[in-house]
Protein backbone atom coordinates (compact mmCIF):
# COMPACT_ATOMS: atom_id res chain seq x y z
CA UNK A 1 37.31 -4.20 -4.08
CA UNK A 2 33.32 -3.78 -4.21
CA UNK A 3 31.26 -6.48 -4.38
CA UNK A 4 27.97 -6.06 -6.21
CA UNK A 5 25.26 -7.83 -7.32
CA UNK A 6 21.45 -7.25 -7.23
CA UNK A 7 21.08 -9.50 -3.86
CA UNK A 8 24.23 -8.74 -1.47
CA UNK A 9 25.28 -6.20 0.70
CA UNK A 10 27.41 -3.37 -0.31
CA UNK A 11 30.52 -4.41 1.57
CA UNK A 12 33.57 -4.28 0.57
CA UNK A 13 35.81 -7.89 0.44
CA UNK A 14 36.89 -6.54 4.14
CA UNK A 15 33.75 -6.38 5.45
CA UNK A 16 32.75 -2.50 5.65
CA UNK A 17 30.31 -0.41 3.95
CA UNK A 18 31.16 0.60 0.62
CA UNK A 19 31.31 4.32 0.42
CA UNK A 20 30.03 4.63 -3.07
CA UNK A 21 29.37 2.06 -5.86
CA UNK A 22 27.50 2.13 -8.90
CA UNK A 23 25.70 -0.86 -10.00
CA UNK A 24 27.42 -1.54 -13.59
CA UNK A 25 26.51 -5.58 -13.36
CA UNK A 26 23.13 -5.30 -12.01
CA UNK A 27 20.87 -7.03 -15.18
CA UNK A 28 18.23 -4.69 -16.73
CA UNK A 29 15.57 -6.74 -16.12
CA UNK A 30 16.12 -7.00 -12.37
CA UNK A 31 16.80 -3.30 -12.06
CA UNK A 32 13.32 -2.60 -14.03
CA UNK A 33 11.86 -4.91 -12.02
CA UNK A 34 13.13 -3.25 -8.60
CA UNK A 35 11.98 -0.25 -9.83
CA UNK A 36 8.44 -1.28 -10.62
CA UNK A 37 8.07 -3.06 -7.45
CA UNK A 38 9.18 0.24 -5.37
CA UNK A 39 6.99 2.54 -7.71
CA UNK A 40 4.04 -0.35 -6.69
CA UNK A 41 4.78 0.36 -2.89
CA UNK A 42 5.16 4.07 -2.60
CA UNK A 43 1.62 4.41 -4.95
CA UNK A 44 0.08 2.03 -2.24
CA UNK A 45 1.60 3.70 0.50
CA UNK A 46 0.47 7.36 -1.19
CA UNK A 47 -2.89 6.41 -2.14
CA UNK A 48 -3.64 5.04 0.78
CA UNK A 49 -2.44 7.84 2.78
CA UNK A 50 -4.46 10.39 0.53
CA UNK A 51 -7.12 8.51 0.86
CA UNK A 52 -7.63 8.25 4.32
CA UNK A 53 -6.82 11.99 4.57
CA UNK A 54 -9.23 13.08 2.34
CA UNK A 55 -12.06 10.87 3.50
CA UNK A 56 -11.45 11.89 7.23
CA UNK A 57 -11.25 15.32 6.23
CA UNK A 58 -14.68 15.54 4.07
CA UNK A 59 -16.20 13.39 7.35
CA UNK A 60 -15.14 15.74 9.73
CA UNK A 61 -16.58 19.20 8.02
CA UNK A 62 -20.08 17.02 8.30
CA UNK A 63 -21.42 18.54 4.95
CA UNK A 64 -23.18 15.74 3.23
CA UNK A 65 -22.25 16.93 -0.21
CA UNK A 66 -18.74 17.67 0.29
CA UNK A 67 -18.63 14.20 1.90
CA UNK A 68 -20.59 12.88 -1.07
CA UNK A 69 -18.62 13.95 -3.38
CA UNK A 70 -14.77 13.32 -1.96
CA UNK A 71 -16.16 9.47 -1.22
CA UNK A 72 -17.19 9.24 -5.08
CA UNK A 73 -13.49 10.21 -5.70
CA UNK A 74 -11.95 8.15 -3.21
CA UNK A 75 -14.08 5.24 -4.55
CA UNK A 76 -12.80 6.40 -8.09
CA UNK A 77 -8.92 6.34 -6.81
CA UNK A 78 -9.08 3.23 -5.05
CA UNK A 79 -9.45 1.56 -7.97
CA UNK A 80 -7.64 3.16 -10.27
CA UNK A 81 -4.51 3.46 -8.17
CA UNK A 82 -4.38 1.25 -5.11
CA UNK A 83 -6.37 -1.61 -6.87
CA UNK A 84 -3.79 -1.47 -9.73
CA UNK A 85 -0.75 -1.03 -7.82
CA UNK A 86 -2.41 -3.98 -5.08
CA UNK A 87 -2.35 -6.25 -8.26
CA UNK A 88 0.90 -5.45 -10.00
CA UNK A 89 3.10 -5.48 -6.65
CA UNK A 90 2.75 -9.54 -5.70
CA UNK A 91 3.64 -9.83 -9.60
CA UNK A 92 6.90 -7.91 -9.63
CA UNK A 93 7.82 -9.18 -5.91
CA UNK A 94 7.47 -12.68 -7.27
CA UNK A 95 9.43 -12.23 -10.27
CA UNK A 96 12.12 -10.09 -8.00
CA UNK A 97 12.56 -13.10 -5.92
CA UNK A 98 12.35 -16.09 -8.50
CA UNK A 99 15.30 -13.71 -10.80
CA UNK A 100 17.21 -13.39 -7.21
CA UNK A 101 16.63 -16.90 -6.19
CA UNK A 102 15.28 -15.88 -2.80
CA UNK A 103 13.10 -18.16 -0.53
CA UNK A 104 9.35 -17.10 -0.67
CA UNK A 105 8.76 -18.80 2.72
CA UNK A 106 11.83 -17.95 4.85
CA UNK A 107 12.53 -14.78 7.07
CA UNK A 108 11.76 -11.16 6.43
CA UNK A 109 10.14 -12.14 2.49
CA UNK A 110 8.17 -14.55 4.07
CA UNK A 111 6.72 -12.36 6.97
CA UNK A 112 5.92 -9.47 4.22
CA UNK A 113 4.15 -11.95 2.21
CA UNK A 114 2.29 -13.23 5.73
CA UNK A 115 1.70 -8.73 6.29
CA UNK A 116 0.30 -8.32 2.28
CA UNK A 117 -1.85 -10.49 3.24
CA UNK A 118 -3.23 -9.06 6.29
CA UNK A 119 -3.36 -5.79 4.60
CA UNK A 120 -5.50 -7.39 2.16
CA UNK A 121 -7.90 -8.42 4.65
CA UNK A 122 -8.73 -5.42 5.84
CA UNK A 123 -8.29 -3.60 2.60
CA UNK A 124 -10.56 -5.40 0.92
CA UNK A 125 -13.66 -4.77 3.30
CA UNK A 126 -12.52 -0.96 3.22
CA UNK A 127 -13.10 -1.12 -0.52
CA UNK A 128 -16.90 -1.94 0.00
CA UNK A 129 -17.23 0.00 2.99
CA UNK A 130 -16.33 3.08 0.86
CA UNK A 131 -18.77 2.41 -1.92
CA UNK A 132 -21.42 1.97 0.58
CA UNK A 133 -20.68 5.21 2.42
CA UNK A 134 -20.39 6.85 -1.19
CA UNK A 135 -23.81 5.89 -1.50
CA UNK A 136 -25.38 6.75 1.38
CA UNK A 137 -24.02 10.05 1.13
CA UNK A 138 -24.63 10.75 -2.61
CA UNK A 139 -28.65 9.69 -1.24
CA UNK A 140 -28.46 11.91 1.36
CA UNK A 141 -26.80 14.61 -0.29
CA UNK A 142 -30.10 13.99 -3.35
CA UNK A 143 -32.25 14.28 -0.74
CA UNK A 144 -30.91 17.63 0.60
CA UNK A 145 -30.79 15.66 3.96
CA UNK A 146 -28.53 17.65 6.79
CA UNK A 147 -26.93 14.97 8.46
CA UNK A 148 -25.90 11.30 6.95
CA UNK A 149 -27.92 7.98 8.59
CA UNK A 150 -26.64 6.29 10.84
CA UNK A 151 -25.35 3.39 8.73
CA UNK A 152 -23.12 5.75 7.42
CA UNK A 153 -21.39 6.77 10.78
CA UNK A 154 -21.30 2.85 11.55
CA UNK A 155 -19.35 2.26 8.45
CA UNK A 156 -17.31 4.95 8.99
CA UNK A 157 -16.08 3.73 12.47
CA UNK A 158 -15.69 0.32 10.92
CA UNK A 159 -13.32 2.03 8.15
CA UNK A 160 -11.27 3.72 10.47
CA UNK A 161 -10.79 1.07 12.63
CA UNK A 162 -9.61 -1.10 9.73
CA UNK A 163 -7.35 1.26 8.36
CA UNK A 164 -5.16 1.13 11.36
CA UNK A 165 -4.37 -2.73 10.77
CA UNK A 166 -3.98 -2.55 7.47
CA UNK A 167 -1.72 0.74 6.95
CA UNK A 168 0.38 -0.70 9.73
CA UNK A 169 1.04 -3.87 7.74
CA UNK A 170 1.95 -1.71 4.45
CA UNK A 171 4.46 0.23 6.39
CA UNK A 172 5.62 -2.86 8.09
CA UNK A 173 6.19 -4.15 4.70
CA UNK A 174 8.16 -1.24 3.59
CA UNK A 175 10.26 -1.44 6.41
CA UNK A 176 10.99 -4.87 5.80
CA UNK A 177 11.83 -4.02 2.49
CA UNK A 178 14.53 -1.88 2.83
CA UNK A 179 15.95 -3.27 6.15
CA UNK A 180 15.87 -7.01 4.94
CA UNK A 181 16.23 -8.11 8.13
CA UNK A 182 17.70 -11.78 9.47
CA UNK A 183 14.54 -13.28 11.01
């Protein structure tokens, strides 16, 4: 026999891994909700990623315009993706753990609540940081100017070093996620 419901382990009533089960008693609501909440993480996760990519990438080739204009879209997608998905996720995680009954304060839910947050902290400057960089470049790049001030290239050390913290605690999140540890 398999037991299965949205919040234990696949084991069998002997202890082992199931080999295969599918999820006929799971409730709709808690399966939409599952799905939301892991649709929330991997466009965080992606965004972010892209992002970052893109933004190192224009820095790098040192042409103010490019750089101008991939910061103006990274501004643009920050909002419309991460800061959407950033304010969705704590909505379906809640409502995942009040229709599962589980403890918002206790082991691995409570330490990914504890990492959103430090995420948040550092995401939050980032946000700023990469309008301001937008427009430094976009004045830069009006002014036909060669190479960015050097407010720019503070910010953009700031950013980098933030990203590091707070990508680590969105992938530290994730992990926790799926593993559900016993802390």
């Amino acid at each position: 026999m398999i037991c299965v419901n949205s919040w234990s382990s696949l084991r069998d009533t002997n202890g082992a891994l199931a080999s295969s089960f599918v999820p006929q008693d799971l409730p709709v609501f808690y399966l939409l909700l599952k799905f939301l909440h892991v649709i929330g993480a991997t466009v965080i996760l992606g965004t972010g990623t892209g992002i970052a990519f893109f933004m190192l990438a224009a820095h790098l080739s040192r042409d103010v315009a490019f750089i101008a204009r991939t910061a103006s879209l990274v501004v643009r997608a920050d909002f419309l993706f991460t800061a959407t998905a950033v304010a969705l996720q704590p909505v379906t995680g809640l409502l995942l753990a009040w229709e599962t009954g589980a403890s918002l304060t206790e082991g691995w839910l409570g330490l990914a609540l504890v990492l959103y947050a430090v995420a948040g902290l550092f995401w939050l400057p980032v946000v700023f940081i990469q309008m301001r960089m937008r427009d430094l470049a976009t004045a830069a790049a009006a002014s036909r100017a060669l190479v960015l001030p050097a407010a720019y290239h503070r910010l953009f050390r700031i950013w980098f070093v933030f990203g590091f913290p707070g990508f680590g605690s969105v992938l530290a999140i994730l992990w926790l996620m799926i593993s559900r540890p016993s802390l």
